[in-house]
Protein backbone atom coordinates (compact mmCIF):
# COMPACT_ATOMS: atom_id res chain seq x y z
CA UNK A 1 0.00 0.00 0.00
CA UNK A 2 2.99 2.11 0.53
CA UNK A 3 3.45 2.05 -3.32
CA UNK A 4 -0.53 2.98 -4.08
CA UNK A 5 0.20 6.20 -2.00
CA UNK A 6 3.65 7.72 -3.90
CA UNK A 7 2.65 6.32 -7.62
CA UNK A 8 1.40 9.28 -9.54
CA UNK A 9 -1.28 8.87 -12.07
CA UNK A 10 -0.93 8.65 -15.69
CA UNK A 11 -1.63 12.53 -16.25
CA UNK A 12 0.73 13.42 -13.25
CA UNK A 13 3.34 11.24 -14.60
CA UNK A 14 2.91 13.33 -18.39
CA UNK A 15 2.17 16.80 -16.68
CA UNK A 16 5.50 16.38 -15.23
CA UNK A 17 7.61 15.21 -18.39
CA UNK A 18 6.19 18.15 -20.17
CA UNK A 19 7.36 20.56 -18.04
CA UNK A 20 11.10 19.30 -17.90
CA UNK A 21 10.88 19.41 -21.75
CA UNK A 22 9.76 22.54 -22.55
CA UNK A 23 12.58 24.01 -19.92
CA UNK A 24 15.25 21.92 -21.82
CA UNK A 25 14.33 23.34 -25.24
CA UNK A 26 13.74 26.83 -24.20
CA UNK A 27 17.84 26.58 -22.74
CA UNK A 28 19.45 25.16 -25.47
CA UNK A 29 18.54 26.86 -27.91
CA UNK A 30 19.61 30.36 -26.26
CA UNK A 31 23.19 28.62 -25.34
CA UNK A 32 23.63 27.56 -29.06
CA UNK A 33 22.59 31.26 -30.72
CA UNK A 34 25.58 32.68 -28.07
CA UNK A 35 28.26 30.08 -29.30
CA UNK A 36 27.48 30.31 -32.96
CA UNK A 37 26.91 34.06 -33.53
CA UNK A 38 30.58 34.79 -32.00
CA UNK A 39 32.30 32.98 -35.10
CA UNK A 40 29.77 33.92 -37.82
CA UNK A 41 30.21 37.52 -36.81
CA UNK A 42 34.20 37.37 -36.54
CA UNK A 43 34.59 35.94 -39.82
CA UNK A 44 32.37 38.25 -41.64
CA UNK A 45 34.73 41.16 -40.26
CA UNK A 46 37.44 39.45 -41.60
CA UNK A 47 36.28 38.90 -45.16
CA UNK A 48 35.28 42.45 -45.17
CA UNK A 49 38.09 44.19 -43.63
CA UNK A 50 41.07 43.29 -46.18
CA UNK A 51 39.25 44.27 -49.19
CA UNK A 52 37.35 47.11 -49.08
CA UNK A 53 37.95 48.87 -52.24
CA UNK A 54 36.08 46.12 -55.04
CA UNK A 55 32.98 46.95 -53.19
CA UNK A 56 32.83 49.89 -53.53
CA UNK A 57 33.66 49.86 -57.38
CA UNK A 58 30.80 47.06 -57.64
CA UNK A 59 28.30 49.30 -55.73
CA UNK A 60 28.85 52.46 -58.29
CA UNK A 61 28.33 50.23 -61.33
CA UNK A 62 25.35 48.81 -59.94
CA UNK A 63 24.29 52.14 -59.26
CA UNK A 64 24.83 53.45 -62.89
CA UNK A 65 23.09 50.27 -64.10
CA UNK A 66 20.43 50.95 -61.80
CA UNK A 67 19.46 54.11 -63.45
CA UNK A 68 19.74 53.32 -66.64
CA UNK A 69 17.70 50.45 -66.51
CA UNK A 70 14.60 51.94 -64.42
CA UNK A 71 11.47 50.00 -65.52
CA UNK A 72 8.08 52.28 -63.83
CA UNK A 73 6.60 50.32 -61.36
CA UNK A 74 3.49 48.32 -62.15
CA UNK A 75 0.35 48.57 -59.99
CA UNK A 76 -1.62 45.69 -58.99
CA UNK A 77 -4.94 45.91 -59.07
CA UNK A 78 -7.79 43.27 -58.20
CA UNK A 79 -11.93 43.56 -58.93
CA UNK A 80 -13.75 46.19 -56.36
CA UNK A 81 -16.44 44.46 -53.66
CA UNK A 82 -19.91 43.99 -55.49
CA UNK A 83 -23.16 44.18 -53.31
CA UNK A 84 -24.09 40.95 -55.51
CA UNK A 85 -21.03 38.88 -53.32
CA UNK A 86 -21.37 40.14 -50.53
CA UNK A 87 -20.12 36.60 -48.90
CA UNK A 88 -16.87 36.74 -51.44
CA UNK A 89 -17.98 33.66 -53.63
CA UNK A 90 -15.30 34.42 -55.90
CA UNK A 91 -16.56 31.66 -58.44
CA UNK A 92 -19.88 33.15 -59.01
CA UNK A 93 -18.10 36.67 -59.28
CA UNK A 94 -15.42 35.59 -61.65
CA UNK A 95 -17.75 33.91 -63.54
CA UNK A 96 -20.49 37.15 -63.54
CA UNK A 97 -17.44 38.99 -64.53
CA UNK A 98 -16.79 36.79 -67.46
CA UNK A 99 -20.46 37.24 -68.82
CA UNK A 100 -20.50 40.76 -68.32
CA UNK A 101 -16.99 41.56 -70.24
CA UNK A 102 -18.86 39.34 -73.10
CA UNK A 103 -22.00 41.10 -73.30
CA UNK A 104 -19.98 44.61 -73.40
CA UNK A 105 -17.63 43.25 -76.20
CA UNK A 106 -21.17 42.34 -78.14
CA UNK A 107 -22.99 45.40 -77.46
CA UNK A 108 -19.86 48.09 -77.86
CA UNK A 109 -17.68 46.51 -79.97
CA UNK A 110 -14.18 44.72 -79.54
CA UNK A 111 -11.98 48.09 -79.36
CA UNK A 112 -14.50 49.77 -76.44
CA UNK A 113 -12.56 51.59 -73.89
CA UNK A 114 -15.32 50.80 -71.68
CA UNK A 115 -15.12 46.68 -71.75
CA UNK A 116 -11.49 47.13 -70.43
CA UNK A 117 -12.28 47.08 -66.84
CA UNK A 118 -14.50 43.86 -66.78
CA UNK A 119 -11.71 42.40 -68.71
CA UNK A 120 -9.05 43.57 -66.24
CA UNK A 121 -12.05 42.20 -63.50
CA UNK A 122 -12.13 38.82 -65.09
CA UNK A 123 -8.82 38.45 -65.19
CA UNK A 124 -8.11 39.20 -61.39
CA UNK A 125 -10.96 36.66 -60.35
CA UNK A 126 -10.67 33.69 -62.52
CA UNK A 127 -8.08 31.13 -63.32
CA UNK A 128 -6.49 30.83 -66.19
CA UNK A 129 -7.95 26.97 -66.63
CA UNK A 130 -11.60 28.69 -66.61
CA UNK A 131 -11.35 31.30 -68.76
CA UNK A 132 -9.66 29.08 -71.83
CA UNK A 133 -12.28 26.42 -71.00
CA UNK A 134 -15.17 28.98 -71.29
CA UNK A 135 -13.37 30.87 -74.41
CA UNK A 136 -13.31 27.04 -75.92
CA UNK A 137 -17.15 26.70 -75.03
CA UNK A 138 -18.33 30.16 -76.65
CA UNK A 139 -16.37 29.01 -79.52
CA UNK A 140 -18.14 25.85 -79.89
CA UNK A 141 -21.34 27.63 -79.15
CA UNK A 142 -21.73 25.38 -76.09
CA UNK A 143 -21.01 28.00 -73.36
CA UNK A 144 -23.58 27.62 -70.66
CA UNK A 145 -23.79 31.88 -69.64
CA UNK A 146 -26.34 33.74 -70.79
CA UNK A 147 -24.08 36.46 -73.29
């Protein structure tokens, strides 16, 4: 009965182990970043210390490069919310977008300024996949959307 009174139970016996191991990890890791930053840090001086004159060379040409080769930054846009998604079903939307890009291409014209954002909208929304199998399906005459 003396045994029955010090034997922990199962979850005592875990509670404990779990402890112990969290404390281990937590300190070894903090030794180990100490040791290893010393050496990284020393040789990285040492590389750089000897030659400091190709660097700077290399950093002017890049510079020059830099400025010569500019390219204007490109903004990212993506479709606006719609009050018909309000609960983001992106399918539905990408495919509304679709329809609605086609019907302004049939009522405008191909070369309609105004078409150009539902094409940029369709084009946010929908994968690739979809859009050449619907392009495929309006080609056939089998597309299911009403355009």
């Amino acid at each position: 009965m003396a045994e029955s009174d010090k034997a922990n139970s199962l979850s005592e016996d875990y509670l404990l182990k779990d402890i112990e191991e969290k404390l281990k990890v937590e300190s070894e890791p903090e030794e180990k970043s100490a040791v290893v930053a010393t050496p990284v840090e020393s040789t990285l001086l040492t590389r750089m210390s000897p030659d400091p004159t190709p660097t700077e060379e290399t950093t002017e040409t890049v510079e020059e490069g830099d400025t010569q080769n500019e390219t204007p930054e490109i903004k990212l846009e993506t479709a606006p919310g719609d009050y018909r998604f309000p609960t983001t079903n992106q399918s539905r939307h990408c495919f509304t977008r679709y329809v609605e890009y086609h019907r302004c291409v049939a009522a405008k014209g191909e070369d309609a300024s105004e078409c150009d954002k539902f094409a940029k909208y369709y084009r946010s929304l929908c994968p690739g996949e979809w859009v050449d199998r619907w392009n495929e399906q309006r080609e056939n005459g089998t597309f299911p959307g009403p355009l």
